[in-house]
C-alpha atoms as a PDB file:
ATOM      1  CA  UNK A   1       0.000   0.000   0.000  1.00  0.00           C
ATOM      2  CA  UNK A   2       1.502   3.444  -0.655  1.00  0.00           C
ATOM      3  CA  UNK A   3       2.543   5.876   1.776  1.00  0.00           C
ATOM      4  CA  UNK A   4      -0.034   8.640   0.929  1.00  0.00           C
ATOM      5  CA  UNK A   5      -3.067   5.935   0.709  1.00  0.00           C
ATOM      6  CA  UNK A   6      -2.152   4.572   4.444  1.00  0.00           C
ATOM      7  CA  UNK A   7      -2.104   8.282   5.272  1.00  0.00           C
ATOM      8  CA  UNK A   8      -5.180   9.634   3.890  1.00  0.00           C
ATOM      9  CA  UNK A   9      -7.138   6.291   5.807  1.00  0.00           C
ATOM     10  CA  UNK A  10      -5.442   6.705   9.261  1.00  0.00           C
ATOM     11  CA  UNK A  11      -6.011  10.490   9.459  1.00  0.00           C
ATOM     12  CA  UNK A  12      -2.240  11.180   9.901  1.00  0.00           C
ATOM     13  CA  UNK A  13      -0.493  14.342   9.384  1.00  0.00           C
ATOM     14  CA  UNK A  14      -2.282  16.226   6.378  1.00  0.00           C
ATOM     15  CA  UNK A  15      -0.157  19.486   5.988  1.00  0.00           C
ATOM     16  CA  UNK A  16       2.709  16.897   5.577  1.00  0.00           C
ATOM     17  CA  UNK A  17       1.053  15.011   3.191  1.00  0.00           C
ATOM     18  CA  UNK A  18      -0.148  17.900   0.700  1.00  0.00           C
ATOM     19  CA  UNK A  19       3.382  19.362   1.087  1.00  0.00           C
ATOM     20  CA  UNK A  20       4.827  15.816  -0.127  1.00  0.00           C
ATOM     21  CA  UNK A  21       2.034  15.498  -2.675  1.00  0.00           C
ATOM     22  CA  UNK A  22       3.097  18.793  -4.233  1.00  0.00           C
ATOM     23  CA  UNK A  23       6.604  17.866  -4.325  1.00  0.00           C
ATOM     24  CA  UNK A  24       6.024  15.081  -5.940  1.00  0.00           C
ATOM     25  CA  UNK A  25       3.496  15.103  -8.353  1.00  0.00           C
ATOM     26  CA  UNK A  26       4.944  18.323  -9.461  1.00  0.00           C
ATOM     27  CA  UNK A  27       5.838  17.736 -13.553  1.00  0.00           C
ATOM     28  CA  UNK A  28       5.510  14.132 -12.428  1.00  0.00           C
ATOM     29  CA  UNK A  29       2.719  12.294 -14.827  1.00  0.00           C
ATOM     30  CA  UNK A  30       3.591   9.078 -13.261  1.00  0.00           C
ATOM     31  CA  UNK A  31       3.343  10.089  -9.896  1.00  0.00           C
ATOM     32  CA  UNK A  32       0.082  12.086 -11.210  1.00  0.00           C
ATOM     33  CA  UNK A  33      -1.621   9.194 -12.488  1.00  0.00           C
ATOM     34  CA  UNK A  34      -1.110   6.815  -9.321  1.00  0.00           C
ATOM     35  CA  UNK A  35      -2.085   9.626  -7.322  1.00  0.00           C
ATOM     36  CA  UNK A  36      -5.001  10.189  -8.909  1.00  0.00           C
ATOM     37  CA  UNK A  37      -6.127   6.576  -8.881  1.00  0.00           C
ATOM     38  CA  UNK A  38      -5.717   6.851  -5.038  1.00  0.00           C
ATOM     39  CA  UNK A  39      -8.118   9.725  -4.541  1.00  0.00           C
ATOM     40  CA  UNK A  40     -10.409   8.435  -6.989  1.00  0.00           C
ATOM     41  CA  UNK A  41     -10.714   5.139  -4.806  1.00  0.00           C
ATOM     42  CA  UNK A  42     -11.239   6.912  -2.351  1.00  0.00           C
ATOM     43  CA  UNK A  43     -13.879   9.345  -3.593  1.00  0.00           C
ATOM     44  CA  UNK A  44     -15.612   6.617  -4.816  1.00  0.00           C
ATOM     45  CA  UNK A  45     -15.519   4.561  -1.654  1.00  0.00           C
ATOM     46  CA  UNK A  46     -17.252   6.620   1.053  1.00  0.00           C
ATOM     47  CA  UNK A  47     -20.063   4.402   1.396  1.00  0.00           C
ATOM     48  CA  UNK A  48     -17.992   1.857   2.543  1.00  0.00           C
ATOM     49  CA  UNK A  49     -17.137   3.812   6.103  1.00  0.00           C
ATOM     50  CA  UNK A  50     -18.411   2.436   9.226  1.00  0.00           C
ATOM     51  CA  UNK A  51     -19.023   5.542  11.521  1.00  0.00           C
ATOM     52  CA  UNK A  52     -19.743   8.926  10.162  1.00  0.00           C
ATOM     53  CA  UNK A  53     -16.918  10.239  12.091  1.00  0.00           C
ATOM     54  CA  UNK A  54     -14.076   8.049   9.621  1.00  0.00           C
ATOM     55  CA  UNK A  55     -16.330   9.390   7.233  1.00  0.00           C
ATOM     56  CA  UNK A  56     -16.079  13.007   7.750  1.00  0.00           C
ATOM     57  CA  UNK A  57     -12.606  12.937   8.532  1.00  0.00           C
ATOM     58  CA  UNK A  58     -11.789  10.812   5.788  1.00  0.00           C
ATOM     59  CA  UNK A  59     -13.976  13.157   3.085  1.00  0.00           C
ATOM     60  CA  UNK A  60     -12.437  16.388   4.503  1.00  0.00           C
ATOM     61  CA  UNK A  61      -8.909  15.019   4.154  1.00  0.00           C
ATOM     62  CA  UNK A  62      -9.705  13.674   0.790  1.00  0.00           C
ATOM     63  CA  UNK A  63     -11.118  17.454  -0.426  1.00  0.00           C
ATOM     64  CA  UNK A  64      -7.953  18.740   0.980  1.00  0.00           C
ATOM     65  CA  UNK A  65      -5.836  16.823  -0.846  1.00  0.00           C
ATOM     66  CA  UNK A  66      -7.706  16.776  -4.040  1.00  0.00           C
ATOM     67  CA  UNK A  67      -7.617  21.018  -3.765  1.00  0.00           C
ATOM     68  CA  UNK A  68      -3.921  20.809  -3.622  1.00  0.00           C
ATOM     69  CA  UNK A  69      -3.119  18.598  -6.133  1.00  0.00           C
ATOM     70  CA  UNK A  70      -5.323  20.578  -8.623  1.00  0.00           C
ATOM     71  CA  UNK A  71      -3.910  23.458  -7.232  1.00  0.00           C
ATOM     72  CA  UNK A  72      -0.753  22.672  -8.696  1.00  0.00           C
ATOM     73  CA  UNK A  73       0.410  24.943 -12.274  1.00  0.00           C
ATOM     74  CA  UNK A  74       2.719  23.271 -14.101  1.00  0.00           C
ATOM     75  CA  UNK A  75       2.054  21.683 -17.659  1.00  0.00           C
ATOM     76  CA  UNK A  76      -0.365  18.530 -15.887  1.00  0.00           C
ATOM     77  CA  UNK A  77      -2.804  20.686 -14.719  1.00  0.00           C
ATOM     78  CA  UNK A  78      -5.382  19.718 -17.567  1.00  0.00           C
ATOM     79  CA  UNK A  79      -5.052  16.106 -17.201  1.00  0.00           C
ATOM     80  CA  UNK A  80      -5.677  16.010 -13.227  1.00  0.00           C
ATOM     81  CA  UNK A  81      -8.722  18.291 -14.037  1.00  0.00           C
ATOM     82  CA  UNK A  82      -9.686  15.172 -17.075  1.00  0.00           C
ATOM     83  CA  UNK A  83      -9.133  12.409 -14.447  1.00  0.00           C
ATOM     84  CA  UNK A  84     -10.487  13.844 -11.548  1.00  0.00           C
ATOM     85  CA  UNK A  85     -13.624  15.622 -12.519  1.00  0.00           C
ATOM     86  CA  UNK A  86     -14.227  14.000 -15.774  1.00  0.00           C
ATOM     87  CA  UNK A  87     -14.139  14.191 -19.269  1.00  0.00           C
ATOM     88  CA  UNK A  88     -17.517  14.514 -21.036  1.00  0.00           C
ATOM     89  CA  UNK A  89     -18.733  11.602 -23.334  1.00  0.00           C
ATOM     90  CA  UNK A  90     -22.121  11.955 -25.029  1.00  0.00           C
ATOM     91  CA  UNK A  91     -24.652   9.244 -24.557  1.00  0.00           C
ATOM     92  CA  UNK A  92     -25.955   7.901 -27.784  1.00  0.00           C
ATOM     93  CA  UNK A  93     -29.359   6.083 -27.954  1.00  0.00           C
ATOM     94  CA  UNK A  94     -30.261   3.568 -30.639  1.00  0.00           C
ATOM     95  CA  UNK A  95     -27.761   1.909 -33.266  1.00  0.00           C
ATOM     96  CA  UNK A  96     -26.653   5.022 -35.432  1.00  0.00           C
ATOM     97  CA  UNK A  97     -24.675   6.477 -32.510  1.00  0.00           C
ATOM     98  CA  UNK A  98     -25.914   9.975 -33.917  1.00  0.00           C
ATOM     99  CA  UNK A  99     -29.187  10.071 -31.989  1.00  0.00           C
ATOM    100  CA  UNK A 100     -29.108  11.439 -28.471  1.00  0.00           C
ATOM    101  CA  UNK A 101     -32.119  10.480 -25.059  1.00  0.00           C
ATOM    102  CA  UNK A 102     -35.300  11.678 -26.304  1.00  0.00           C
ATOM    103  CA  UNK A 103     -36.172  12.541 -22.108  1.00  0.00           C
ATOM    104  CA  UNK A 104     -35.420  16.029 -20.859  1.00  0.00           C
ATOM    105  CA  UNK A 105     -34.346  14.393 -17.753  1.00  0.00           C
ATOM    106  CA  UNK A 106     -32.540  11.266 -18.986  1.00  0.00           C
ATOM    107  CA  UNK A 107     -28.175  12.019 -18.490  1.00  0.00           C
ATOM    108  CA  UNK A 108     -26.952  12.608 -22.082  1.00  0.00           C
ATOM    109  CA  UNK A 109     -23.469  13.120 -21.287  1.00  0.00           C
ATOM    110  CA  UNK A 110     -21.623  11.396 -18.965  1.00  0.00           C
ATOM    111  CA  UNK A 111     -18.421  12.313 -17.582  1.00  0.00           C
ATOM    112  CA  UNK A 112     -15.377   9.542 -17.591  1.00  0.00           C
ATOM    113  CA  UNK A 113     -12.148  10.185 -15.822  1.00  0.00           C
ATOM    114  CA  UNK A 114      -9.629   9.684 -18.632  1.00  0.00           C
ATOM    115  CA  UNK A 115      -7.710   6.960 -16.677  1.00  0.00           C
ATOM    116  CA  UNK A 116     -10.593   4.790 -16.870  1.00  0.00           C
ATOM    117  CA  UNK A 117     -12.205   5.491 -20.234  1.00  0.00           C
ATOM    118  CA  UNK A 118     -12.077   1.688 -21.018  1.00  0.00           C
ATOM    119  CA  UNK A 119     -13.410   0.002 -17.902  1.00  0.00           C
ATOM    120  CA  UNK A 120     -14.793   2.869 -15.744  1.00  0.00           C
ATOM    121  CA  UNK A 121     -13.987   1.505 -12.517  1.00  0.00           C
ATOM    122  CA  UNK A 122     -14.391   4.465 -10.485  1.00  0.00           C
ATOM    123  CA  UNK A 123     -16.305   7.400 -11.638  1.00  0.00           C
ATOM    124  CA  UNK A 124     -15.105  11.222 -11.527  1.00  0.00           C
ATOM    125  CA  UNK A 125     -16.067  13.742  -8.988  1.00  0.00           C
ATOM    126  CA  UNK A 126     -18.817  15.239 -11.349  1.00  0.00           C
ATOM    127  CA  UNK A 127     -20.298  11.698 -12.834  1.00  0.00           C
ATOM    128  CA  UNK A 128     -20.391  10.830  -8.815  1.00  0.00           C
ATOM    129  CA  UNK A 129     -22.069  14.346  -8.192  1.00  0.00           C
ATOM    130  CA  UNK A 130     -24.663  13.213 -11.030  1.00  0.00           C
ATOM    131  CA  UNK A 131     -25.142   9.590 -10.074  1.00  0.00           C
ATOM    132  CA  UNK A 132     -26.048  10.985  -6.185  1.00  0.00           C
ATOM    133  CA  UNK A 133     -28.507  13.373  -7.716  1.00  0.00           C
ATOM    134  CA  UNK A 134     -31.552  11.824  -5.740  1.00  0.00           C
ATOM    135  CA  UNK A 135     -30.152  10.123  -3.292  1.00  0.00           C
ATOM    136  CA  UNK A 136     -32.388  10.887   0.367  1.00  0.00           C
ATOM    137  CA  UNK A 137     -29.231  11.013   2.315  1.00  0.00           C
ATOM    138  CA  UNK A 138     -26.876  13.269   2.746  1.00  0.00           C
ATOM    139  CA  UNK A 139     -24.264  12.528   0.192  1.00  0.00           C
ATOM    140  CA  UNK A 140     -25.856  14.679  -3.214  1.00  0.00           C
ATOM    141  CA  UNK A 141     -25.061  17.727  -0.680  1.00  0.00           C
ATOM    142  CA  UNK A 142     -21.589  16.336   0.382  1.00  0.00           C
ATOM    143  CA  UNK A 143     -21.014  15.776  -3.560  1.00  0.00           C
ATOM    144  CA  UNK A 144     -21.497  19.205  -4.232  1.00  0.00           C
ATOM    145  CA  UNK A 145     -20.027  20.643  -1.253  1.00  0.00           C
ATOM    146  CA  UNK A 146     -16.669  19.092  -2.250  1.00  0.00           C
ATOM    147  CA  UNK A 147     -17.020  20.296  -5.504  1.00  0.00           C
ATOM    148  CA  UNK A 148     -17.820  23.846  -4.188  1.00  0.00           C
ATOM    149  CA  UNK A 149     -14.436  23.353  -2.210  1.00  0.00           C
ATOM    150  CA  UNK A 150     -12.406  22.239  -4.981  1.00  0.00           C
ATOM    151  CA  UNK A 151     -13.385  25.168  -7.268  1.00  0.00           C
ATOM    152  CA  UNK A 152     -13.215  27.850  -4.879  1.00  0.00           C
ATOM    153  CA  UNK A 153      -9.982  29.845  -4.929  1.00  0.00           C
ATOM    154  CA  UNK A 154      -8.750  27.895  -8.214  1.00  0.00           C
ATOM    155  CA  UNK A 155      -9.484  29.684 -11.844  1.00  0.00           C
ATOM    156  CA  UNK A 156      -8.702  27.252 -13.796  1.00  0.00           C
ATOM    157  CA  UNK A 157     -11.013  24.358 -12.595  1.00  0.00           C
ATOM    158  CA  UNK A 158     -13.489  26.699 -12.357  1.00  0.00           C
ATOM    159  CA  UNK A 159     -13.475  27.426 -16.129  1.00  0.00           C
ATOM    160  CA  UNK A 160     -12.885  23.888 -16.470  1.00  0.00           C
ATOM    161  CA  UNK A 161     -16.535  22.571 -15.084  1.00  0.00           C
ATOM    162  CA  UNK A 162     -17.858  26.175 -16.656  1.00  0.00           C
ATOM    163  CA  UNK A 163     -17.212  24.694 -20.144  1.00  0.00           C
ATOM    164  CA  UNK A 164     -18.323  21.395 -19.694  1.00  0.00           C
ATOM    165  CA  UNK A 165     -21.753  20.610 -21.646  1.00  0.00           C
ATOM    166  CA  UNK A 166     -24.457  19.674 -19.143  1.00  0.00           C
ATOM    167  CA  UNK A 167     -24.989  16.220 -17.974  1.00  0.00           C
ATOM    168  CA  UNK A 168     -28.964  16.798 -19.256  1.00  0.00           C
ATOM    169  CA  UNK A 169     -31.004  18.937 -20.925  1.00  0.00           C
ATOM    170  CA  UNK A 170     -33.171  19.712 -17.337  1.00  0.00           C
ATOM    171  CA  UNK A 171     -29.865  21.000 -15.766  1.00  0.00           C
ATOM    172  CA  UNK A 172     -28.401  22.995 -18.431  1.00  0.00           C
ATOM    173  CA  UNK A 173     -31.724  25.475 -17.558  1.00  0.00           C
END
């Protein structure tokens, strides 16, 4: 298990950890990618906590760490913004590929981190944010809480998920 996934789960030293992330991940696509697997794990994993307390802690470390890392400017910055919030991938309907949902409220773009664009085993911050939509707990307002976090302060990500097409014809009014 690497360092920074042991130290993301046992709540250990975060300033530490986002001054080591930047460090390395800095010009580092390697590093970037494995990285980015780890947070998307993680993102996608919350469910899986068994007190709300490792829960909280472990979502406010993981926003943290996500804010840094996209935080960083050097020539990566696009693809950390691709894997982590998603790249968008329009949802055909029928067999000509061509013809998009008929449903104002049916998702006609999904959005694929561009790690996973083959197997799409963990979903991106905004297909997550989506897929939570309805959910009666608490985690559609967690969802967009972190992504409130993640955009505030930082330009770029901001014009990022500003240029993205809507996931549905309902939420692009």
């Amino acid at each position: 298990m690497p360092f920074y996934r042991q130290v993301i789960d046992t709540d250990s030293d975060l300033n530490s950890l986002m001054s080591i992330v930047g460090c390395l991940a800095f010009r580092n696509r390697v590093f970037t990618e494995e990285l980015s697997k780890v947070l998307l794990q993680g993102l996608n994993q919350f469910s899986s906590y068994k007190s709300a307390l490792s829960y909280m802690t472990v979502r406010r470390m993981l926003t943290q760490v996500v804010k840094e890392f996209l935080e960083l400017q050097d020539e990566l910055v696009h693809q950390r913004l691709d894997i982590l919030l998603g790249v968008p991938q329009y949802i055909s309907e029928g067999e000509d590929d061509y013809s998009l949902r008929a449903s104002l409220h049916s998702q006609t773009v999904s959005y694929a981190s561009s790690l996973f664009f083959s197997g799409g085993d963990y979903k991106p911050v905004l297909e997550l944010l989506f897929a939570q939509r309805r959910n009666p707990d608490s985690s559609s307002i967690a969802g967009v809480h972190i992504l409130l976090r993640l955009l505030d302060g930082n330009e770029k990500s901001l014009r990022y998920v500003a240029s993205l097409p809507p996931p549905s014809m309902s939420a692009s009014t």
